[in-house]
N, C-alpha and C. Protein backbone atom coordinates (compact mmCIF):
# COMPACT_ATOMS: atom_id res chain seq x y z
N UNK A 1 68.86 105.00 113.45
CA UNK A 1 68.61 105.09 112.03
C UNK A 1 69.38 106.28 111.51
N UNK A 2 70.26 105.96 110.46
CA UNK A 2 70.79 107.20 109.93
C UNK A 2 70.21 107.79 108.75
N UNK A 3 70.06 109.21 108.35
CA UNK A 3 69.67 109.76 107.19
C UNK A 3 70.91 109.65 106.27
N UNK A 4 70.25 109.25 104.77
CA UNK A 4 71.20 109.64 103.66
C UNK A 4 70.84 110.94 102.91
N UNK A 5 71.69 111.85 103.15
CA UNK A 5 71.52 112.91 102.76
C UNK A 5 72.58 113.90 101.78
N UNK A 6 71.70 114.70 100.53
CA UNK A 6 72.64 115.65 100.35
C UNK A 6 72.70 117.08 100.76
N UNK A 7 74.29 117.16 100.50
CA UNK A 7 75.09 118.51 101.67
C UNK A 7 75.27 119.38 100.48
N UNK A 8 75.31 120.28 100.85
CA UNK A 8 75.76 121.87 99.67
C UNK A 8 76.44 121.78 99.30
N UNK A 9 77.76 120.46 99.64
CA UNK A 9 79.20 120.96 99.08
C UNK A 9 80.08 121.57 99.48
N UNK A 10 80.05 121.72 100.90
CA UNK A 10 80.84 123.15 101.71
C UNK A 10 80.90 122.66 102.95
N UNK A 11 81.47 122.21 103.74
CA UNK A 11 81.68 121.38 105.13
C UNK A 11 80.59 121.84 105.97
N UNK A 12 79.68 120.97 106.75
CA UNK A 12 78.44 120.89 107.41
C UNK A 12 78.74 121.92 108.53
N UNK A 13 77.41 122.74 108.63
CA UNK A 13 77.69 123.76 109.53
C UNK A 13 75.81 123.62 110.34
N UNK A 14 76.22 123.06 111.49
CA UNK A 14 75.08 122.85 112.21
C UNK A 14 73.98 121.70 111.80
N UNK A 15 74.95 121.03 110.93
CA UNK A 15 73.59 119.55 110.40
C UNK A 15 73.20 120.07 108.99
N UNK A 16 73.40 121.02 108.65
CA UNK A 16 72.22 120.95 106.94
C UNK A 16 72.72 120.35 106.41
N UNK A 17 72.08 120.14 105.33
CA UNK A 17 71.60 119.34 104.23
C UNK A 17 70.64 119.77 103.50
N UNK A 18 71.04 119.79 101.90
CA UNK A 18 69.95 120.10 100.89
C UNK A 18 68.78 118.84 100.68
N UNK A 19 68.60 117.99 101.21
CA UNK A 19 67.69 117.03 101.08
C UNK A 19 67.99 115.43 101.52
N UNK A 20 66.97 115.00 102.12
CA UNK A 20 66.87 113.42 102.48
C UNK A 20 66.86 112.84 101.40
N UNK A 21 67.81 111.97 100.95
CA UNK A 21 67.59 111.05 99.62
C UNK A 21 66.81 109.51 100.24
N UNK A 22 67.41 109.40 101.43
CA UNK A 22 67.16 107.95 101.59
C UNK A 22 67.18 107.76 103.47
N UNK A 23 66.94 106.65 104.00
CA UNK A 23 67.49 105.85 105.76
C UNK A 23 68.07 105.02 105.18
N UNK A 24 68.65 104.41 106.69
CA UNK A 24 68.94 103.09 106.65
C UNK A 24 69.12 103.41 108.18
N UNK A 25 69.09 101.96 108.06
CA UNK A 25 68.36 101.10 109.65
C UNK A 25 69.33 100.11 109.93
N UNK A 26 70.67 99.93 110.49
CA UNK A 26 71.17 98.30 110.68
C UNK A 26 70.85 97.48 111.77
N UNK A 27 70.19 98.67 112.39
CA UNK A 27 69.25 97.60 113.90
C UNK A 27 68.39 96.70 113.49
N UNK A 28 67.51 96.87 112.82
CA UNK A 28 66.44 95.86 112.00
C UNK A 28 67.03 94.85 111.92
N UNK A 29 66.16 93.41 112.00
CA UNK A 29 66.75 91.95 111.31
C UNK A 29 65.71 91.93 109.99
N UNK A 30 65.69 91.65 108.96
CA UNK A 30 67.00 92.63 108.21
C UNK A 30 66.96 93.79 108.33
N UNK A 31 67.85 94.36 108.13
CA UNK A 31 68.46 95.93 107.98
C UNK A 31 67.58 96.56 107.34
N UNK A 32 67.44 97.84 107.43
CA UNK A 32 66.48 98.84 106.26
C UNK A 32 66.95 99.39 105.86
N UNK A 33 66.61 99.82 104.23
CA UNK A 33 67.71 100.77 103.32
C UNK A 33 66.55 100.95 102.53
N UNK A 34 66.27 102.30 102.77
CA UNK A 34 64.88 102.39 101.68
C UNK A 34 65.58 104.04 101.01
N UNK A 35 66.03 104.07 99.69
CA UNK A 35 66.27 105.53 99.05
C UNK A 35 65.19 105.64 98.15
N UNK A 36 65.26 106.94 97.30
CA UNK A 36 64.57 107.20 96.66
C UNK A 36 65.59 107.06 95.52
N UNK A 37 65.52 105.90 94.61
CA UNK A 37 65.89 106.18 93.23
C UNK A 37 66.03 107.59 92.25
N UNK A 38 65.08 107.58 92.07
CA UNK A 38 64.94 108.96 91.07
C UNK A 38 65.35 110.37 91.69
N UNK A 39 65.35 110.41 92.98
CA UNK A 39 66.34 111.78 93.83
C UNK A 39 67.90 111.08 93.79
N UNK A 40 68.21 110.01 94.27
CA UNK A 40 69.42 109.69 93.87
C UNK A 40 70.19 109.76 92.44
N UNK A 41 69.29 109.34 91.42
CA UNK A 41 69.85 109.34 90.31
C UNK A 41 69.67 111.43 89.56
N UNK A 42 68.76 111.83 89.72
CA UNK A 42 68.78 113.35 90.10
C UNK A 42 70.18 114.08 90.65
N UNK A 43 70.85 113.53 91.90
CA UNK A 43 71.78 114.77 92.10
C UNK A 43 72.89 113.81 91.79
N UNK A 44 73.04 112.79 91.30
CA UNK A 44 74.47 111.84 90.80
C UNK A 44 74.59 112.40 89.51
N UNK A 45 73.61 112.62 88.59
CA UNK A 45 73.34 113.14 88.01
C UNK A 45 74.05 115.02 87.66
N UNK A 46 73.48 115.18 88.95
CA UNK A 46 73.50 116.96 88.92
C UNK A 46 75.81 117.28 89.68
N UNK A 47 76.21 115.84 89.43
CA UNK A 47 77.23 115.83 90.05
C UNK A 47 77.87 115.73 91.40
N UNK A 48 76.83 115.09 92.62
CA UNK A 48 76.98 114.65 93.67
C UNK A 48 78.13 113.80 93.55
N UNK A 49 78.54 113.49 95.01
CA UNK A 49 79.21 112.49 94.65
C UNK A 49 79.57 111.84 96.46
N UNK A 50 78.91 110.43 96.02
CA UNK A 50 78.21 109.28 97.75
C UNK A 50 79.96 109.26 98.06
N UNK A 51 79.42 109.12 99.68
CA UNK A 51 80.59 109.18 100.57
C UNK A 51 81.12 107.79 99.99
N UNK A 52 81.91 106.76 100.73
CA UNK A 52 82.24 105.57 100.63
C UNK A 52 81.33 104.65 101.06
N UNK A 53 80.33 105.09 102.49
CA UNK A 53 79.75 104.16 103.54
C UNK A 53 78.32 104.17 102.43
N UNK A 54 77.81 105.17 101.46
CA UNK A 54 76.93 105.29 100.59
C UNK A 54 76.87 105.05 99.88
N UNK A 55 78.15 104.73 99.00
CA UNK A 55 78.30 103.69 97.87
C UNK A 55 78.61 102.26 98.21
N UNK A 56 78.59 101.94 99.50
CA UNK A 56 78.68 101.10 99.21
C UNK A 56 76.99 100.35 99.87
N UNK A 57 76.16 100.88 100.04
CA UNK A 57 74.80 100.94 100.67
C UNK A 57 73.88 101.03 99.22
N UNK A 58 74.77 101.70 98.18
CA UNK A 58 73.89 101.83 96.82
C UNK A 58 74.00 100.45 96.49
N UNK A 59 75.41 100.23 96.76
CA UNK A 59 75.56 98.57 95.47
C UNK A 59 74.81 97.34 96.47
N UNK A 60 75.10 97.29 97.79
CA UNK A 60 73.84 96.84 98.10
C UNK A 60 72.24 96.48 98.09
N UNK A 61 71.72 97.36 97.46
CA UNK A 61 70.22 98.09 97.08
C UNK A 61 69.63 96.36 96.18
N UNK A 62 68.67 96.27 96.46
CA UNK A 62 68.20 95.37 95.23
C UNK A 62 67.75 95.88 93.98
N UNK A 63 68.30 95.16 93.03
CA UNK A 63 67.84 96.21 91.43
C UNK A 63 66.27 96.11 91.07
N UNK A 64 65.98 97.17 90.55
CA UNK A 64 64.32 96.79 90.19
C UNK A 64 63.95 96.62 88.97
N UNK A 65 63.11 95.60 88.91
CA UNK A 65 62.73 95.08 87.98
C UNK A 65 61.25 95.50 87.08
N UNK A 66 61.61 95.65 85.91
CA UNK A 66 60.42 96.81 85.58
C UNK A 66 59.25 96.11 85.66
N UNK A 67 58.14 96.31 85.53
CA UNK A 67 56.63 95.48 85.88
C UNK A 67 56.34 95.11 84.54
N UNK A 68 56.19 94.12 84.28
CA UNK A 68 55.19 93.48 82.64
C UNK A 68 54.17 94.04 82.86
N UNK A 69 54.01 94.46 81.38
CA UNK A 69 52.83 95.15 81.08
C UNK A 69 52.02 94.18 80.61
């Protein structure tokens, strides 16, 4: 299982990371990809910016659909 995570911005020195946004799992039948929306949209936001293998794991994502009230 890999972590999706954000980095400081400054080439990884011993693993950190400023925070777990999300996993993913491709061992699973199906696969697991569980992020946190609102931390994702937070540091995309704050000017992050997803590797390639993470954008393309976002556009994957199923969109959510707001709940009827």
């Amino acid at each position: 299982m890999d972590a999706i995570t954000r980095g400081g911005g400054r080439p990884a020195r011993e693993g950190r990371f400023v925070e777990v946004v999300g996993h993913y799992n491709p061992r699973t039948k199906p696969e697991t990809l569980d992020i946190d929306r609102e931390r994702l949209a937070h540091w995309m936001g704050a000017g992050a910016r997803p590797s390639d293998t993470v954008r393309t794991l976002i556009d994957r994502m199923p969109a959510v659909v707001p709940a009827a009230e």
